[in-house]
N, C-alpha and C. Protein backbone atom coordinates (compact mmCIF):
# COMPACT_ATOMS: atom_id res chain seq x y z
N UNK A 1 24.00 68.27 30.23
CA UNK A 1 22.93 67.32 30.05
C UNK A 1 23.31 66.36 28.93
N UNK A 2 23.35 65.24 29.21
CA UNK A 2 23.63 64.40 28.17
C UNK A 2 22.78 63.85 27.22
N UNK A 3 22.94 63.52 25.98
CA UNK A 3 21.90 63.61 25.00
C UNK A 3 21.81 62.40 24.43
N UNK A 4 20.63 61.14 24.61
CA UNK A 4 21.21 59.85 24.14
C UNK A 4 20.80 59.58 22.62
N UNK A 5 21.38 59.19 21.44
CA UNK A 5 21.66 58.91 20.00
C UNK A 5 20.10 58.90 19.53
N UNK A 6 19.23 58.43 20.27
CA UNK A 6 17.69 58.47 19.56
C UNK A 6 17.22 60.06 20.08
N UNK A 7 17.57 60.83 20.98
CA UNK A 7 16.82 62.13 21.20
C UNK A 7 17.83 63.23 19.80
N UNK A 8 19.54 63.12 19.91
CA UNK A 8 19.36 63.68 18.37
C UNK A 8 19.52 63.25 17.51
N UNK A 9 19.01 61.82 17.27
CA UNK A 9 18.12 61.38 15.94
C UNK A 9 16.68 62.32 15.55
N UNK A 10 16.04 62.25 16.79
CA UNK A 10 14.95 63.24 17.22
C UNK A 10 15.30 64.44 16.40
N UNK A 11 16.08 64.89 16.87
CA UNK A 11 16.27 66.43 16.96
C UNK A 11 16.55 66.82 15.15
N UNK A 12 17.60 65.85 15.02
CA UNK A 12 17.74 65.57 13.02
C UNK A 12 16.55 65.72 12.66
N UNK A 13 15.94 64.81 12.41
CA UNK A 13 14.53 64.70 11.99
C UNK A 13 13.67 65.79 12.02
N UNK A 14 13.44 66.25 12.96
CA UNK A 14 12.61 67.81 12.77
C UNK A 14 13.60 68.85 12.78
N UNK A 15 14.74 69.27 12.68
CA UNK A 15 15.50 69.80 12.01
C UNK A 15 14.86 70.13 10.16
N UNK A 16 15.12 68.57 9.75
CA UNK A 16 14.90 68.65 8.58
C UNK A 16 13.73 68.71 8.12
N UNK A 17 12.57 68.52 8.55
CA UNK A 17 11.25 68.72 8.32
C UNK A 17 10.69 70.27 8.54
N UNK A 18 11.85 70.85 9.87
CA UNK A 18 11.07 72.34 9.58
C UNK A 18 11.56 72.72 8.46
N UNK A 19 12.81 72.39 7.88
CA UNK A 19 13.40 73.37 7.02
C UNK A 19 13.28 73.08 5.52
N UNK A 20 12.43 72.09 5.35
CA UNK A 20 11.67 71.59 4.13
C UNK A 20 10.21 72.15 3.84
N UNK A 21 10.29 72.45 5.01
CA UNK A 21 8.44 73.31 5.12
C UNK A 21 9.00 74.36 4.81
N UNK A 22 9.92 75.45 5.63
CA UNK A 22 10.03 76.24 5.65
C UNK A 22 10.49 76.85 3.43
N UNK A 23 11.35 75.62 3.06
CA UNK A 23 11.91 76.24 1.97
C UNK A 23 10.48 75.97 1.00
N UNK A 24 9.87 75.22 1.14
CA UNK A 24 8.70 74.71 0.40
C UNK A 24 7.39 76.13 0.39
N UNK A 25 7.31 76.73 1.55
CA UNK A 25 6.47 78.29 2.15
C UNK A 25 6.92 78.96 1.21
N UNK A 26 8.81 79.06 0.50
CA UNK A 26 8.96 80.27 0.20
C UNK A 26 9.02 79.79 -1.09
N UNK A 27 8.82 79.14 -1.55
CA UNK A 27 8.85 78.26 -2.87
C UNK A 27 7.07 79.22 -3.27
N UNK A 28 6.37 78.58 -2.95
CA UNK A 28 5.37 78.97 -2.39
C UNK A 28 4.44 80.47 -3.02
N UNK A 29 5.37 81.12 -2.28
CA UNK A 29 4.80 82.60 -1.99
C UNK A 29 5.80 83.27 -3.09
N UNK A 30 6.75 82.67 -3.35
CA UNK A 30 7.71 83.25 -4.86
C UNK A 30 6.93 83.02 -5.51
N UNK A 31 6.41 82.03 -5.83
CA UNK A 31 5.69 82.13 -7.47
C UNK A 31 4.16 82.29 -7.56
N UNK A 32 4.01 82.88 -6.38
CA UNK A 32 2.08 83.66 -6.78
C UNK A 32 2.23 84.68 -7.82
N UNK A 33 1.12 84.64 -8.51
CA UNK A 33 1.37 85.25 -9.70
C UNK A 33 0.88 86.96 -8.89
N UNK A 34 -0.46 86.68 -8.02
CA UNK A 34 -0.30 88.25 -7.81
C UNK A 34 0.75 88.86 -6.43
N UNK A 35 0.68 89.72 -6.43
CA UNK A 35 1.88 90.75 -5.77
C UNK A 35 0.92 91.12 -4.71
N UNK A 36 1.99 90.56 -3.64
CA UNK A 36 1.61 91.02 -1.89
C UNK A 36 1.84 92.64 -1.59
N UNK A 37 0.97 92.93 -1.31
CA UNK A 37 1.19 94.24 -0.21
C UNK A 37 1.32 94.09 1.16
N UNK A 38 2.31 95.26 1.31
CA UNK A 38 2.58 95.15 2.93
C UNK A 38 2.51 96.87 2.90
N UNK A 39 1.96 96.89 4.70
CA UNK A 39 1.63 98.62 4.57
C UNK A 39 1.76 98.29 6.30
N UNK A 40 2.03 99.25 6.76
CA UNK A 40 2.56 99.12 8.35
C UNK A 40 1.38 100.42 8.97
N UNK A 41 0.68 99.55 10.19
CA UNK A 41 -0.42 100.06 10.58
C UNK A 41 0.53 100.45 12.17
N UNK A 42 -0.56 101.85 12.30
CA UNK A 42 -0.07 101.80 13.68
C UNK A 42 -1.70 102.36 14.50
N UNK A 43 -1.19 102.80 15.51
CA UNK A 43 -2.22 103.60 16.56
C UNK A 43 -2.56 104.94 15.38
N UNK A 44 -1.57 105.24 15.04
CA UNK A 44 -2.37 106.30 14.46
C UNK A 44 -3.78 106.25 13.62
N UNK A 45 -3.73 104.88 13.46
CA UNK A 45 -4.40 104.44 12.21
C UNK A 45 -5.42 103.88 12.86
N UNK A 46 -5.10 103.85 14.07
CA UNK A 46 -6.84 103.29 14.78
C UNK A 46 -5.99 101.81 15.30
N UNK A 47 -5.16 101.66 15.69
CA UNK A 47 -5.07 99.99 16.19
C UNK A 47 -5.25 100.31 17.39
N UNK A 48 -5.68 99.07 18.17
CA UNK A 48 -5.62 99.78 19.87
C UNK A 48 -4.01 99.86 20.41
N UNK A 49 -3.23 98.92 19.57
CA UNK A 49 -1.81 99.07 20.43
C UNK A 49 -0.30 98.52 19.36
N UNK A 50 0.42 99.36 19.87
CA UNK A 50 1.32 99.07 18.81
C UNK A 50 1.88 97.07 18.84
N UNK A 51 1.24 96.89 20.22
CA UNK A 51 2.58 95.49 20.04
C UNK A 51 1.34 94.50 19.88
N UNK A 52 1.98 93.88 18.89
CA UNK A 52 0.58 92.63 17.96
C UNK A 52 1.10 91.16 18.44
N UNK A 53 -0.22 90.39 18.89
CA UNK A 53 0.12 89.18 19.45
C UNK A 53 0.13 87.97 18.10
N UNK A 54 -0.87 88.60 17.46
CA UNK A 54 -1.38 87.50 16.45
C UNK A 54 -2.02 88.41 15.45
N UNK A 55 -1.71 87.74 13.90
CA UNK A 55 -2.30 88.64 13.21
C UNK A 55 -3.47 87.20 11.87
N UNK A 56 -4.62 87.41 11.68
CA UNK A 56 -4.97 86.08 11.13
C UNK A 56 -5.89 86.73 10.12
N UNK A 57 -6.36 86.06 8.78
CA UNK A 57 -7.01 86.94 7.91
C UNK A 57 -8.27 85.98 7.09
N UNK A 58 -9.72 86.38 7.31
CA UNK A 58 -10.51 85.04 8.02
C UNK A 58 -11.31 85.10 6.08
N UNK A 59 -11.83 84.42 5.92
CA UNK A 59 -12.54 84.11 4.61
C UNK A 59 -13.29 85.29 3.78
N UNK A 60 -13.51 86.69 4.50
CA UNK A 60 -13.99 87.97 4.18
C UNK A 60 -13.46 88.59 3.35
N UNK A 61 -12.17 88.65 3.91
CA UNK A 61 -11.07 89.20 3.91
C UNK A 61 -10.77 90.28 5.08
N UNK A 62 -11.27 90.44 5.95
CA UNK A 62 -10.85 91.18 7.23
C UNK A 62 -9.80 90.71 7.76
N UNK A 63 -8.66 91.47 7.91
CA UNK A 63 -7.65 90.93 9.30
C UNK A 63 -7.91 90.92 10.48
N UNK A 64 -7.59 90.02 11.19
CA UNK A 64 -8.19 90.05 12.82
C UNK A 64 -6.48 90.38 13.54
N UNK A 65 -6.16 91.30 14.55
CA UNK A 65 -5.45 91.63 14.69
C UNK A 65 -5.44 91.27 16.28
N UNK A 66 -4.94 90.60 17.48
CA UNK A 66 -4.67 90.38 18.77
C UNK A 66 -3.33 91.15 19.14
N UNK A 67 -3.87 91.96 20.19
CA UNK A 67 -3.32 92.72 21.60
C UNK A 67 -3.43 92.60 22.71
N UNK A 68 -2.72 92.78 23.27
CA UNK A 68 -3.00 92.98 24.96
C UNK A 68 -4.43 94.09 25.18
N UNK A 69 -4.55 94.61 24.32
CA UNK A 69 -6.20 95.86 25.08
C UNK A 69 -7.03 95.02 24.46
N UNK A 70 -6.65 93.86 23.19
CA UNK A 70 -8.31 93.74 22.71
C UNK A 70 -7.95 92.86 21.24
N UNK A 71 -9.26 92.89 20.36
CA UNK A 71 -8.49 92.03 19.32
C UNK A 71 -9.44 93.23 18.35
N UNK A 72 -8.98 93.39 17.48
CA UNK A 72 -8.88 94.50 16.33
C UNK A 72 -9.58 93.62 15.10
N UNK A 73 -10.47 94.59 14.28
CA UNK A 73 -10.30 94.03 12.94
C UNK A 73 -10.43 94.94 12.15
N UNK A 74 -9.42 94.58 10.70
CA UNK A 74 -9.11 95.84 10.09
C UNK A 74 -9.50 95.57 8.84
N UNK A 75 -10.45 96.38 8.41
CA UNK A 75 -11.60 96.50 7.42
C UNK A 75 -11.16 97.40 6.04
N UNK A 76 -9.24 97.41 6.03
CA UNK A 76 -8.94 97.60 4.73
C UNK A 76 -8.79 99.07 4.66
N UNK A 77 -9.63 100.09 5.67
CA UNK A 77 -9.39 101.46 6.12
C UNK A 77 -9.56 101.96 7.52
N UNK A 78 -10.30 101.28 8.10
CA UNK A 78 -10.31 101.65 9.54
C UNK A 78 -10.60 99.94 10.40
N UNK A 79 -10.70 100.52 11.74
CA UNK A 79 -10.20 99.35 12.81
C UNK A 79 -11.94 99.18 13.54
N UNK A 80 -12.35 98.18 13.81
CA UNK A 80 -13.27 97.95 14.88
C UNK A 80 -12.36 97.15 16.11
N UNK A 81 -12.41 97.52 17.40
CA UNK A 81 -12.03 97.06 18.30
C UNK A 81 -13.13 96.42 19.26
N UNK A 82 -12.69 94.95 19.56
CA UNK A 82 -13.04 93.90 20.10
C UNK A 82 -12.66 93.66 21.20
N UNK A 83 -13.40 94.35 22.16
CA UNK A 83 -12.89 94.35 23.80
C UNK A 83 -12.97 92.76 24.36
């Protein structure tokens, strides 16, 4: 497929824009002063399913968690499931 000089001009261009976002995110999240936790949930723990479509975390602070059975929300110790 041949590629004409303005499509990777194109392609330059958001090249460099993802990867200015991208270094700018970790710029970012390095210098929060407080410290992220990460803790790995499974079924055991009440999710409906191990494989996660989307994970989003709404003004409460609840995580809303999307699956194929349903969409989850995780209340910091246990799960309500959202058929």
């Amino acid at each position: 497929m041949h590629q004409t000089p303005r499509t990777n001009a194109l392609k330059s261009q958001l090249t460099l824009v993802i990867l200015i976002s991208l270094v700018y995110s970790g710029v970012r999240l390095f210098t929060r002063k407080d410290r992220i936790r990460l803790k790995h949930i499974s079924v055991e723990d009440g999710l409906s399913m191990e494989a996660v479509s989307c994970i989003i975390q709404d003004r409460d602070g609840y995580l809303w968690i999307g699956t194929q059975v349903g969409l989850n929300r995780f209340e910091g110790s246990s799960f309500k499931l959202f058929l």
